[in-house]
Protein backbone atom coordinates (compact mmCIF):
# COMPACT_ATOMS: atom_id res chain seq x y z
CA UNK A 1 0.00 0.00 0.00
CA UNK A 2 2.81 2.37 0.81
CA UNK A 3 3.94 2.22 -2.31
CA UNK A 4 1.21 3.41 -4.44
CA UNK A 5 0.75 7.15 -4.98
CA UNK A 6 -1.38 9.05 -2.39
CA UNK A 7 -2.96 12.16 -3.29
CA UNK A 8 -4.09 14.64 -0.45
CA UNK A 9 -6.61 17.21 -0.34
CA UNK A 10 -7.83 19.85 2.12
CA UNK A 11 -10.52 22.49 2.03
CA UNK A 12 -9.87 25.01 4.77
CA UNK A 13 -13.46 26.05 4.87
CA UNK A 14 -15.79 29.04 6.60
CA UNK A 15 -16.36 26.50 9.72
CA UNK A 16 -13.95 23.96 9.76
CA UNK A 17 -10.56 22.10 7.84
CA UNK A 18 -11.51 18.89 5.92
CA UNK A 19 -8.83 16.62 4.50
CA UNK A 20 -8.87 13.46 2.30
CA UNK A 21 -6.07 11.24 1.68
CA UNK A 22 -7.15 9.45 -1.55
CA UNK A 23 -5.20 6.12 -3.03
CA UNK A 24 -4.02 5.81 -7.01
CA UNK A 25 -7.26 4.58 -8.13
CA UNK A 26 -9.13 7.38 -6.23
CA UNK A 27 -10.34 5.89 -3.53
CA UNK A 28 -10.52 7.46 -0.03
CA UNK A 29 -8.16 5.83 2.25
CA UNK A 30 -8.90 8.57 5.08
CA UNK A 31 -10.54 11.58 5.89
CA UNK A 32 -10.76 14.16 8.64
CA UNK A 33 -12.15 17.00 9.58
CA UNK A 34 -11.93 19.96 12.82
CA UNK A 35 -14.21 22.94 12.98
CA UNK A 36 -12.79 26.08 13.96
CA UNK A 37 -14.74 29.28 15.47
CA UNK A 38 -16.17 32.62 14.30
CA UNK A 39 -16.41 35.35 16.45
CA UNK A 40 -19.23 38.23 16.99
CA UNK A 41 -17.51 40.95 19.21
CA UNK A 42 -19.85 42.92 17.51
CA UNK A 43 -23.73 43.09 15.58
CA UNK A 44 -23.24 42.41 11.99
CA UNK A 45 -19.21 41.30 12.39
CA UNK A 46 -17.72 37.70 12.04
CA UNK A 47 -14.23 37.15 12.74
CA UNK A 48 -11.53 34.51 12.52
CA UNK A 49 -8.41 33.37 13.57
CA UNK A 50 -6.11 32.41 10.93
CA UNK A 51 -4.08 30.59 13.11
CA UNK A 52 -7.32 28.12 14.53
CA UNK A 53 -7.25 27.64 10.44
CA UNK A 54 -3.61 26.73 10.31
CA UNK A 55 -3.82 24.76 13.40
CA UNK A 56 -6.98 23.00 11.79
CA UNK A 57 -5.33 22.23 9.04
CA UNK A 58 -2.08 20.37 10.49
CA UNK A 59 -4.10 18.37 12.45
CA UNK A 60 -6.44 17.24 9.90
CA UNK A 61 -3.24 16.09 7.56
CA UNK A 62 -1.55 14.70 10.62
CA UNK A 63 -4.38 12.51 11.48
CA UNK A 64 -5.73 10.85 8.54
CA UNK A 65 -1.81 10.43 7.55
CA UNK A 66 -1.43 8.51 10.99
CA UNK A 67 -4.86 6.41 10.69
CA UNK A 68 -4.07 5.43 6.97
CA UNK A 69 -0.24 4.98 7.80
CA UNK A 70 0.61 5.95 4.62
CA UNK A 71 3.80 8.04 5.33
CA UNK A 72 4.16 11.85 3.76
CA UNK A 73 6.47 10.81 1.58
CA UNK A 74 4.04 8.44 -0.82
CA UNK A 75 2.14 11.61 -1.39
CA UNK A 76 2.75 12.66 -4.59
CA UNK A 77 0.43 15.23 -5.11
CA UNK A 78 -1.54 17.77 -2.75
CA UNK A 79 -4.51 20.25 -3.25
CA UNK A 80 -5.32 22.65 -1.16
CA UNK A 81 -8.33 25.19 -1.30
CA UNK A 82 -9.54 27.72 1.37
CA UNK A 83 -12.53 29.83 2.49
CA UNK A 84 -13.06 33.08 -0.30
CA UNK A 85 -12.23 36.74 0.23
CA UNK A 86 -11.51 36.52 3.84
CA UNK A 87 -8.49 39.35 4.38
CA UNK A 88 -5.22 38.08 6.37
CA UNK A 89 -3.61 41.31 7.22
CA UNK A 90 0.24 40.44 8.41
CA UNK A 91 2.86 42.71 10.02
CA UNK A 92 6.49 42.63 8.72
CA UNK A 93 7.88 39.61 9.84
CA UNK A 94 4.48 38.11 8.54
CA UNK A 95 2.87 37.37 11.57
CA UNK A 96 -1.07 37.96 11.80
CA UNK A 97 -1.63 41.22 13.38
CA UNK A 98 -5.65 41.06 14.12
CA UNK A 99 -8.73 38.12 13.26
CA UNK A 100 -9.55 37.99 9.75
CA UNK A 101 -12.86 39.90 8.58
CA UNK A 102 -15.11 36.68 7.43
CA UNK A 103 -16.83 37.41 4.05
CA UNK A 104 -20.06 36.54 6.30
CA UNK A 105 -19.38 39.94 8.05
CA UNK A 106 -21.28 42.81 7.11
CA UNK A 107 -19.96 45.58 9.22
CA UNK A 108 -19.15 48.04 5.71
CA UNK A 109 -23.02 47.99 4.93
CA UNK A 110 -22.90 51.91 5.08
CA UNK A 111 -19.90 52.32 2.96
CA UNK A 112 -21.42 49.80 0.46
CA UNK A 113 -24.11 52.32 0.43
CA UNK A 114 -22.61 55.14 -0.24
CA UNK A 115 -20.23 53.13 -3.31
CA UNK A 116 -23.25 52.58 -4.58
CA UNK A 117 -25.28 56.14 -4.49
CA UNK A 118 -22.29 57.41 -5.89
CA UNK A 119 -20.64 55.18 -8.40
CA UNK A 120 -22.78 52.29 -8.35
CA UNK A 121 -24.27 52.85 -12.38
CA UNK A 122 -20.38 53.16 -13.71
CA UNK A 123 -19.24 50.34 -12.01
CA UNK A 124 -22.54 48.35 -13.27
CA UNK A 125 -21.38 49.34 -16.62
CA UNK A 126 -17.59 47.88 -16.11
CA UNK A 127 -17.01 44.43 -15.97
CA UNK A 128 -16.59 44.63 -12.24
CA UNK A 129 -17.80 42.32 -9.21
CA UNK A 130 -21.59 43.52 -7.70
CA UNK A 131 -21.04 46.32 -4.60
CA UNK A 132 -21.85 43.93 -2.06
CA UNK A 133 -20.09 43.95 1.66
CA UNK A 134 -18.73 40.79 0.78
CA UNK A 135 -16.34 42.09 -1.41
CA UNK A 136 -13.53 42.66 0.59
């Protein structure tokens, strides 16, 4: 078994990290998943930590690597897709310097607003994303 090719996937999602370890042939050898929290601190705002995603994430791979005991190195190939639009900001030394806005969030509802009163019709016309607050 070991010696076939494994393929991994993960989707690090809006709630939680899944991750499938899938034979040659396609066929799932393991899977795991950990949900991770959003926070409220205020009405209309969803935060969260990029780190509880990282942390999700590793553990997920770790696990159904140790219940398939296939080791990393038959993986050949790895895919890897996260949640949308959800802004990391990082300082210099590219640590995370506050909790990610969720695209859920909908604390720019005003600004969206006023985008739209005031450019909304010329933006329309371009071939631009809808003014929505969950456009980052």
């Amino acid at each position: 078994m070991a010696t076939d090719p494994f393929l991994l996937g993960s989707d690090i999602g809006t709630g939680s990290s899944k991750t499938v370890l899938l034979n040659g042939r396609g066929e799932v050898v393991a899977a795991n998943s950990r949900e991770y929290p959003s926070h409220h601190p205020h009405p209309d705002w969803v935060e969260q930590d990029p780190e509880d995603w990282y942390a999700a994430f590793c553990d997920t791979v770790r696990r159904v690597l140790k219940v398939s005991g296939v080791p990393s190195a038959a993986v050949v190939s790895v895919c890897i897709v996260g949640a949308t639009h959800n802004p990391v900001l990082l300082d210099r030394r590219g640590e995370v310097l506050r909790p990610s806005i969720h695209f859920w969030d909908r604390r720019s509802q005003a600004q969206v607003a006023e985008i739209q009163a005031r450019w909304g019709a010329e933006i329309e016309r371009r071939p631009c994303n809808g003014i929505d607050v969950l456009w980052t």
